[in-house]
Protein backbone atom coordinates (compact mmCIF):
# COMPACT_ATOMS: atom_id res chain seq x y z
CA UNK A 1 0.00 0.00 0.00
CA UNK A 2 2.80 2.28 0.78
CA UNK A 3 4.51 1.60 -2.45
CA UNK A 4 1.62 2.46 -4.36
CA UNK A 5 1.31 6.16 -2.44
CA UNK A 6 4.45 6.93 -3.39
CA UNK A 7 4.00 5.64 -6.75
CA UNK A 8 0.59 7.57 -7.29
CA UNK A 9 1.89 10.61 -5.07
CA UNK A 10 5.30 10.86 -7.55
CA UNK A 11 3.30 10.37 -10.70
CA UNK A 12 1.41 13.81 -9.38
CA UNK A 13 4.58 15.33 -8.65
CA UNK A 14 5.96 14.81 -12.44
CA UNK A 15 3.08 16.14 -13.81
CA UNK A 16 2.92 19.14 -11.80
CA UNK A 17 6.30 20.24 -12.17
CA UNK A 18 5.70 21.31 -16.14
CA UNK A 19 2.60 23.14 -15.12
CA UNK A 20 5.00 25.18 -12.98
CA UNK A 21 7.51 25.75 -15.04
CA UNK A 22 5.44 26.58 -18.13
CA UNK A 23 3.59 29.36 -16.04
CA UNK A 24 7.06 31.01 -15.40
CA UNK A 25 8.22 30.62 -19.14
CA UNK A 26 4.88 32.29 -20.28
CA UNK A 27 6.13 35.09 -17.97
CA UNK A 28 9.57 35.03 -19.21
CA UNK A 29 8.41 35.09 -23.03
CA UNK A 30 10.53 31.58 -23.02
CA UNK A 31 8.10 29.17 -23.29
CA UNK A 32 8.40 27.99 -27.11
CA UNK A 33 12.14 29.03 -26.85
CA UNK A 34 14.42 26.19 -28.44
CA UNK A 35 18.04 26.02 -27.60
CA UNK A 36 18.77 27.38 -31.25
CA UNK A 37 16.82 30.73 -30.10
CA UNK A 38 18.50 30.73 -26.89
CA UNK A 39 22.02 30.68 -28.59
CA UNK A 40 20.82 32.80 -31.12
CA UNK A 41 19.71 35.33 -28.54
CA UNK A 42 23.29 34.77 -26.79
CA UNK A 43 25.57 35.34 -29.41
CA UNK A 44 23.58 38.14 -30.31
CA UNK A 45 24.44 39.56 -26.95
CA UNK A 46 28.23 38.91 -27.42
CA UNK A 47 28.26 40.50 -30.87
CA UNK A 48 25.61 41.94 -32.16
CA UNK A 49 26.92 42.37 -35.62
CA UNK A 50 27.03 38.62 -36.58
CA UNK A 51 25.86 37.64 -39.72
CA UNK A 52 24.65 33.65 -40.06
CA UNK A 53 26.14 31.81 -42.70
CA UNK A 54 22.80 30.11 -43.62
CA UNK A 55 19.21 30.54 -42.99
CA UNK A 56 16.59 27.86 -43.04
CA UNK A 57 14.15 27.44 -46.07
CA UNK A 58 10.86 27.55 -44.30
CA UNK A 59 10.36 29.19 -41.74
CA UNK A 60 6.81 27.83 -39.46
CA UNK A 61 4.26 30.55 -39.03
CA UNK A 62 4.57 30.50 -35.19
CA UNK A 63 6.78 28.95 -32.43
CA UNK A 64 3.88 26.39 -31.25
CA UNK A 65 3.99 24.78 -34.99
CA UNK A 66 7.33 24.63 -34.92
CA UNK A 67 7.31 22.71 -31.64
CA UNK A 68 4.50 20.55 -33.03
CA UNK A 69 6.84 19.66 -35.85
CA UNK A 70 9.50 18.68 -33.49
CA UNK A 71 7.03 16.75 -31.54
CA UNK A 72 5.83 14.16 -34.27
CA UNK A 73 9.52 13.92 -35.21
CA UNK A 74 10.20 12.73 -32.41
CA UNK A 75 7.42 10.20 -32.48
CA UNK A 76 8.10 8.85 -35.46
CA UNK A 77 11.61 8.62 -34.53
CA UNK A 78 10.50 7.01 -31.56
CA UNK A 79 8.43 4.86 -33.12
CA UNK A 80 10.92 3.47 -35.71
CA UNK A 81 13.40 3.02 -33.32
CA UNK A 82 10.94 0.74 -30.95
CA UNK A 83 10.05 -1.65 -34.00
CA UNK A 84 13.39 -1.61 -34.83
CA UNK A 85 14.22 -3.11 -31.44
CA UNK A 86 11.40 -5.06 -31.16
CA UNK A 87 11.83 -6.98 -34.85
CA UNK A 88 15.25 -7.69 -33.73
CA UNK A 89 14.03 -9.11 -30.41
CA UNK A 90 11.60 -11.12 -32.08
CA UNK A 91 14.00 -12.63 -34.64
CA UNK A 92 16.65 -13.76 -32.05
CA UNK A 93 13.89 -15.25 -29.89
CA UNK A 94 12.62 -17.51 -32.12
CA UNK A 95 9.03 -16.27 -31.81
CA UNK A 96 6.71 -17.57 -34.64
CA UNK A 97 5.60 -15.03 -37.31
CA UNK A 98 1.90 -13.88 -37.94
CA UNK A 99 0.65 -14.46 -40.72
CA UNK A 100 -1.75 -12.31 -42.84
């Protein structure tokens, strides 16, 4: 029983933590801020005549596309990575194939 308080009462705990900080990068005008931006806005500081060498092609419309984007790339990186993994498993395991 105890286990499973700490379980449920650290599960709470993770998910509260993002509300948190999320409310204090609204207020910083950080919250869709990228580590490119944030060295951007560094080495702006430093020299504020640097020119980049290369910009990107398309550009997304706002910062919450743009972090959408990243977000299904990483699922479907995810993703290919896990069947990846789990084919392999499968094939050394000697675990009958379905089939169709």
């Amino acid at each position: 029983m105890r286990k499973n308080l700490v379980l449920i009462l650290g599960f709470f705990l993770l998910t509260a933590i993002p509300f948190f900080m999320s409310h204090k990068a609204k207020q910083d005008g950080t919250l869709f801020m990228g580590t490119d931006d944030q060295a951007e806005k560094i080495i702006n500081e430093i020299r504020a005549d640097y020119m980049p060498w290369v910009h990107p092609l398309w550009k997304p419309p706002s910062a919450e596309i743009e972090s959408l984007l990243f977000g299904i790339q990483a699922a479907i990186g995810a993703g290919l990575i896990g069947y990846c993994l789990g084919y392999h498993r499968a094939k050394h395991t000697g675990s009958p194939r379905r089939k169709a």
